[in-house]
Protein backbone atom coordinates (compact mmCIF):
# COMPACT_ATOMS: atom_id res chain seq x y z
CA UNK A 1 0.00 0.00 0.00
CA UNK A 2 1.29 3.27 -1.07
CA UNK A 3 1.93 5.69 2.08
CA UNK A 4 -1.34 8.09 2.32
CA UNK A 5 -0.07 11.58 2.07
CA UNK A 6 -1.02 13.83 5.13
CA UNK A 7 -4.27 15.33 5.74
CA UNK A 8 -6.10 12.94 3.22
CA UNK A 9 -8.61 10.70 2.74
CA UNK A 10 -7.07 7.22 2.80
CA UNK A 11 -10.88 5.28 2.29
CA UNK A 12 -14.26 6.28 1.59
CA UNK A 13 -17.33 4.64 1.20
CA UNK A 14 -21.09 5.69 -0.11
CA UNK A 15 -24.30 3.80 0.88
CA UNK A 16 -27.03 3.76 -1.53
CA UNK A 17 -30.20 2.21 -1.67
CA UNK A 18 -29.57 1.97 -5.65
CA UNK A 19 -25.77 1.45 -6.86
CA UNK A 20 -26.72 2.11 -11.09
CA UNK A 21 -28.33 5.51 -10.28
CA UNK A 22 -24.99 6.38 -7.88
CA UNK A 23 -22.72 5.20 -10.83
CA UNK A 24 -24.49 7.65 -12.89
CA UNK A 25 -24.72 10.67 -10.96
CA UNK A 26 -20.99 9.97 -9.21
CA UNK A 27 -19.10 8.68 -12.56
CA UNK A 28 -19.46 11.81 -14.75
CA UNK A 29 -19.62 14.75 -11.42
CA UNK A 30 -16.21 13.57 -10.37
CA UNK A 31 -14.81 11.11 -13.55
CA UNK A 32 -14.49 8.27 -10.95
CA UNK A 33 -14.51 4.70 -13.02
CA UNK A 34 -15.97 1.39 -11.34
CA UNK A 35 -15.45 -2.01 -10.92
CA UNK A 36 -17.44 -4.43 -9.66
CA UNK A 37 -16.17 -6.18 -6.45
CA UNK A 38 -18.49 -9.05 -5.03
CA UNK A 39 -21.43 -6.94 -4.07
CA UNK A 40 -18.98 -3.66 -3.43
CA UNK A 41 -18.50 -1.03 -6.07
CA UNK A 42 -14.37 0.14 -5.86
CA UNK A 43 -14.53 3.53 -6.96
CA UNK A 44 -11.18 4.96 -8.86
CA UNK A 45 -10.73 8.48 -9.22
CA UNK A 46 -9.09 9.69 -12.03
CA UNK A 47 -5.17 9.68 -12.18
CA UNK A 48 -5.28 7.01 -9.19
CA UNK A 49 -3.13 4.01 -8.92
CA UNK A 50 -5.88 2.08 -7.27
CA UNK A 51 -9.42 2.02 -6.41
CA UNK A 52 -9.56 4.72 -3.05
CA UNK A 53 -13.39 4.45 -1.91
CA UNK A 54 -16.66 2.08 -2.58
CA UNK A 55 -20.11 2.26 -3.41
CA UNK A 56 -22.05 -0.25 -0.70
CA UNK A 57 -26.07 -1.20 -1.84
CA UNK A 58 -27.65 -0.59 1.00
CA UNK A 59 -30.94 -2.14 -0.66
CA UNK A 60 -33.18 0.26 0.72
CA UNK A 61 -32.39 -1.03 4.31
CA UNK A 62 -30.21 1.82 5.60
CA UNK A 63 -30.00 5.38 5.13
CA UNK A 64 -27.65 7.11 2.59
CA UNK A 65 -24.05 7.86 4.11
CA UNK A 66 -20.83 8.67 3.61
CA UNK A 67 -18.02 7.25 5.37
CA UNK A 68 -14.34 8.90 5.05
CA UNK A 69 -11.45 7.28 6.89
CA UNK A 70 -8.18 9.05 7.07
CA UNK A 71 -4.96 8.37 8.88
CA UNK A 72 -5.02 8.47 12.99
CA UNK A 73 -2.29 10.86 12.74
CA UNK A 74 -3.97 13.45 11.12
CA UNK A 75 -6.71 13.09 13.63
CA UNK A 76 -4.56 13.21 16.68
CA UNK A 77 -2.46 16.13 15.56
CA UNK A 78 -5.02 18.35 14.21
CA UNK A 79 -7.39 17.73 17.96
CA UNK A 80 -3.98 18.58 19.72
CA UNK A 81 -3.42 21.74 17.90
CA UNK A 82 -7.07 22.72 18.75
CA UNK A 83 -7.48 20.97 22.21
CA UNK A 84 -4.40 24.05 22.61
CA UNK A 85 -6.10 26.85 20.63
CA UNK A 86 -3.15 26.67 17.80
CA UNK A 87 -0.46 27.48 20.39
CA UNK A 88 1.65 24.20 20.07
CA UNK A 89 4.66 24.49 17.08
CA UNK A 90 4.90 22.04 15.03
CA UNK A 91 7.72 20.28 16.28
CA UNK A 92 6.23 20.21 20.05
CA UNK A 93 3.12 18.47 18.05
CA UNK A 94 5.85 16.05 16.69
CA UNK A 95 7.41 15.20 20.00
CA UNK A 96 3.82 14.44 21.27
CA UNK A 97 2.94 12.42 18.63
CA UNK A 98 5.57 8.93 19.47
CA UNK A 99 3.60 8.58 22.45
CA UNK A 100 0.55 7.35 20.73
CA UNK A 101 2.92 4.01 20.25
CA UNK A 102 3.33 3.31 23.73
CA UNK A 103 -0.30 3.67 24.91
CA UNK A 104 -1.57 0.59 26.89
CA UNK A 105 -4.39 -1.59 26.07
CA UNK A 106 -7.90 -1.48 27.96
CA UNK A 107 -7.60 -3.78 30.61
CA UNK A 108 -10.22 -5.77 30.07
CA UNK A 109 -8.40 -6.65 26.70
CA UNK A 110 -6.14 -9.39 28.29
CA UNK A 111 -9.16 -11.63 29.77
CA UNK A 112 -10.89 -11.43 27.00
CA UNK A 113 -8.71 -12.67 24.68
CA UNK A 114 -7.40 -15.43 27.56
CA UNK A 115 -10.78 -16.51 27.76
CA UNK A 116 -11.77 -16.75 24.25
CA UNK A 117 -8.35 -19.00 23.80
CA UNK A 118 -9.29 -21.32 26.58
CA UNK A 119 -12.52 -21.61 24.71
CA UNK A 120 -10.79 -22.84 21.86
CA UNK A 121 -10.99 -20.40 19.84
CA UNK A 122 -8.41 -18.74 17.60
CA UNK A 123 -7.26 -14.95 17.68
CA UNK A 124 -5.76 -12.52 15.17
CA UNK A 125 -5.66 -8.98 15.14
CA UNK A 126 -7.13 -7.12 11.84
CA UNK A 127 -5.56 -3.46 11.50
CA UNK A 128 -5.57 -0.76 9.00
CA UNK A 129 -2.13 0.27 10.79
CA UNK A 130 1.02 -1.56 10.59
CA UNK A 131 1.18 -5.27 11.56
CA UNK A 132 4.24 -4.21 12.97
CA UNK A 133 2.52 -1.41 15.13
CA UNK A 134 -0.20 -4.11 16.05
CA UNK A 135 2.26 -6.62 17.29
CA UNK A 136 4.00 -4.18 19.50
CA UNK A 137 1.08 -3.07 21.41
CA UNK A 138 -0.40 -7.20 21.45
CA UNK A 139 3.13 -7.97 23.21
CA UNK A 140 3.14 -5.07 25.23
CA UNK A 141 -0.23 -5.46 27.18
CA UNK A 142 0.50 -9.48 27.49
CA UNK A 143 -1.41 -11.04 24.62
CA UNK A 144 0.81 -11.32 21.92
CA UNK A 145 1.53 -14.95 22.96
CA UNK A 146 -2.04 -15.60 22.16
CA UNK A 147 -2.71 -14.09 18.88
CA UNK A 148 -2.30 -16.49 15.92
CA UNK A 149 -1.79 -13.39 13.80
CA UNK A 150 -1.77 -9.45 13.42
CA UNK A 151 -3.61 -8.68 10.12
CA UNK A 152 -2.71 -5.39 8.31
CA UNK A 153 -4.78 -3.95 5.74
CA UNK A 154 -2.01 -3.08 4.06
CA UNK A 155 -1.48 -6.64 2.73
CA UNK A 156 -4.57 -5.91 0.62
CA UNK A 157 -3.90 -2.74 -0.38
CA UNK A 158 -7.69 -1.71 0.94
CA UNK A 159 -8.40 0.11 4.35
CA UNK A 160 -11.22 -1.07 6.31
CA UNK A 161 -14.56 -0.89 5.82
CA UNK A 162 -13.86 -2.24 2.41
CA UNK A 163 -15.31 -6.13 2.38
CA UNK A 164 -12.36 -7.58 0.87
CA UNK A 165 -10.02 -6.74 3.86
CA UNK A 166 -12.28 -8.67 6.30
CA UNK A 167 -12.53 -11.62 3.32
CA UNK A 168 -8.83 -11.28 3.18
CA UNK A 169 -8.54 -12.06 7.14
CA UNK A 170 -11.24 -15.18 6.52
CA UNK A 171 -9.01 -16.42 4.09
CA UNK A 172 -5.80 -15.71 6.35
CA UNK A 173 -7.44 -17.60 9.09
CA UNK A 174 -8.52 -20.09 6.61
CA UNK A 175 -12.20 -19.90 7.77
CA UNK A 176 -15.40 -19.15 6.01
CA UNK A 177 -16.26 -15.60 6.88
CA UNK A 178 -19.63 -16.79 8.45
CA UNK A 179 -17.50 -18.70 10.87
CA UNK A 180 -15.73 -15.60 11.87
CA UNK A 181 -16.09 -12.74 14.12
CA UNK A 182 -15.42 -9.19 13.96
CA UNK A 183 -15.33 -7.37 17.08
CA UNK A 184 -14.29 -3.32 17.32
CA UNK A 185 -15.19 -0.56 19.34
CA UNK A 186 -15.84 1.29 16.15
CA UNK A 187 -19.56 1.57 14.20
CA UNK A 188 -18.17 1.65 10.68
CA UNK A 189 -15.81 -1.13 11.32
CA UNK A 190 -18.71 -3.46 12.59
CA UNK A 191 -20.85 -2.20 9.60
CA UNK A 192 -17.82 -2.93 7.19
CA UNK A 193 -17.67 -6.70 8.94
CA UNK A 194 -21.52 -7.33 8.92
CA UNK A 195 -21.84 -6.07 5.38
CA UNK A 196 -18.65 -8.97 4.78
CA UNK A 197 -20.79 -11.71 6.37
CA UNK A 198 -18.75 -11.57 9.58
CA UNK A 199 -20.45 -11.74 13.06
CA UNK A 200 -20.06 -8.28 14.91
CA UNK A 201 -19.64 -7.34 18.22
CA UNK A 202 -19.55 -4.23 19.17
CA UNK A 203 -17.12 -2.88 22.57
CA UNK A 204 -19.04 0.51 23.36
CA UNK A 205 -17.21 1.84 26.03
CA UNK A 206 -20.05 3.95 27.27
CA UNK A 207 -20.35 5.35 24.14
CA UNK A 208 -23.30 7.83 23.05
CA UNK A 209 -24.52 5.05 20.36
CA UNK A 210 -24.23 2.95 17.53
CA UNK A 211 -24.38 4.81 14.27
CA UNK A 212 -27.68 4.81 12.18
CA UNK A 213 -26.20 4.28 9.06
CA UNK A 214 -24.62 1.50 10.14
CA UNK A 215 -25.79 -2.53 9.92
CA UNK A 216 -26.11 -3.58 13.28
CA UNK A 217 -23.86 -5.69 15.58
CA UNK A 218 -25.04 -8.80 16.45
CA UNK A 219 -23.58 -8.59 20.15
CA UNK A 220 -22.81 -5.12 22.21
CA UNK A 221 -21.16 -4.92 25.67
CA UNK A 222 -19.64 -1.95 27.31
CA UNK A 223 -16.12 -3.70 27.40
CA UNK A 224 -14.13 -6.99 25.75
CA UNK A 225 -15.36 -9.30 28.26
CA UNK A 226 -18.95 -8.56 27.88
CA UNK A 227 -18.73 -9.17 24.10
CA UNK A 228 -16.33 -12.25 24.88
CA UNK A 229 -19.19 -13.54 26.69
CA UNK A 230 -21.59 -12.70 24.49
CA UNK A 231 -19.96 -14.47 21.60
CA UNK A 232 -19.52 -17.72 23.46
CA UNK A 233 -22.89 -17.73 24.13
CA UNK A 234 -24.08 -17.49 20.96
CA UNK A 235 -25.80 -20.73 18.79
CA UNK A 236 -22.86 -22.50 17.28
């Protein structure tokens, strides 16, 4: 995967109820070409190396949307500058920034995952960062022992929520994506999962909600070990 230049878009994705009609308006506003992938739409802009969105077919059953995804970086740096009212310098914004490698995990993240291995179960780790990255952070907080695999999207050259990256972690796995599940504490990645034919389960950490636009999990729990739970419970 080509390195996504700063403040970009790295992914985006549009939900409509009727993919044709999208094509039409979308192809000539903005010269994108398409191709079909499974039931996703890649979308190429012009000039472009590779496809860099998708159109999803919602099939009536979900609002329109938008989803954009760009790099955590860009997030992080731009809410520091503000969270200081555009007082930090750049470099003080690039001394900060390292830190974000050395966070801990929740936890909650190290019973879940012990549990779900004594279960019998198998573990990876699906990322849109580096596997690399991923790895670090699994060994740091005690789990990396227990992880058959850290799964970048980078081996696809695709960011999540595009389908094929969780299709790519199936086939990693080598397991039928209905035999898999997805489990995030982020909306779009559970809708990208579900949409896949993954089961979801969704970590909410107290948050506000799970997105409208977004297919439903089909398990929610405030932290890893309620959604552990969940899963295990759930008809085999």
């Amino acid at each position: 995967m080509s390195t996504t230049a700063a403040n970009t878009v790295g992914w985006f994705e549009v939900g409509a109820p009727d993919v044709a009609a999208a094509k039409d308006f979308y192809g000539p506003l903005f010269g994108w070409t398409f191709a079909p992938d499974g039931d996703y739409t890649l979308i190429t802009a012009p000039g472009a190396d590779g496809p860099s969105g998708g159109i999803f077919n919602t099939g009536g059953n979900l609002p329109p949307y938008a989803v954009f995804v760009v790099r955590f970086t860009d997030v992080a740096a731009t809410a520091l500058r503000g969270l200081t009212h555009y007082t930090v310098s750049d470099e003080q914004v690039a001394e900060v920034m390292p830190g974000w490698d050395e966070l801990p995990a929740f936890p909650d993240v190290l019973p879940a995952v012990r549990r779900l291995t004594e279960a019998g179960l198998r573990v990876a780790c699906l990322t849109n960062g580096s596997a690399a990255a991923g790895s670090a952070l699994a060994n740091r907080a005690g789990f990396g022992g227990l992880v058959d695999r850290v799964i970048s999207a980078e081996e696809v050259y695709r960011w999540k929520p595009a389908g094929v990256v969780y299709l790519y972690a199936a086939s990693v796995m080598n397991v039928p994506a209905d035999r898999m599940a997805l489990v995030t504490a982020h909306d779009w990645d559970c809708h990208g999962g579900k949409r896949a034919g993954l089961t979801t389960g969704w970590v909410s950490r107290k948050a506000g909600g799970f997105g409208a636009p977004f297919a439903p999990p089909d398990v929610v729990g405030e932290d890893l070990t309620e959604v552990a739970a969940q899963l295990l419970a759930l008809e085999p």
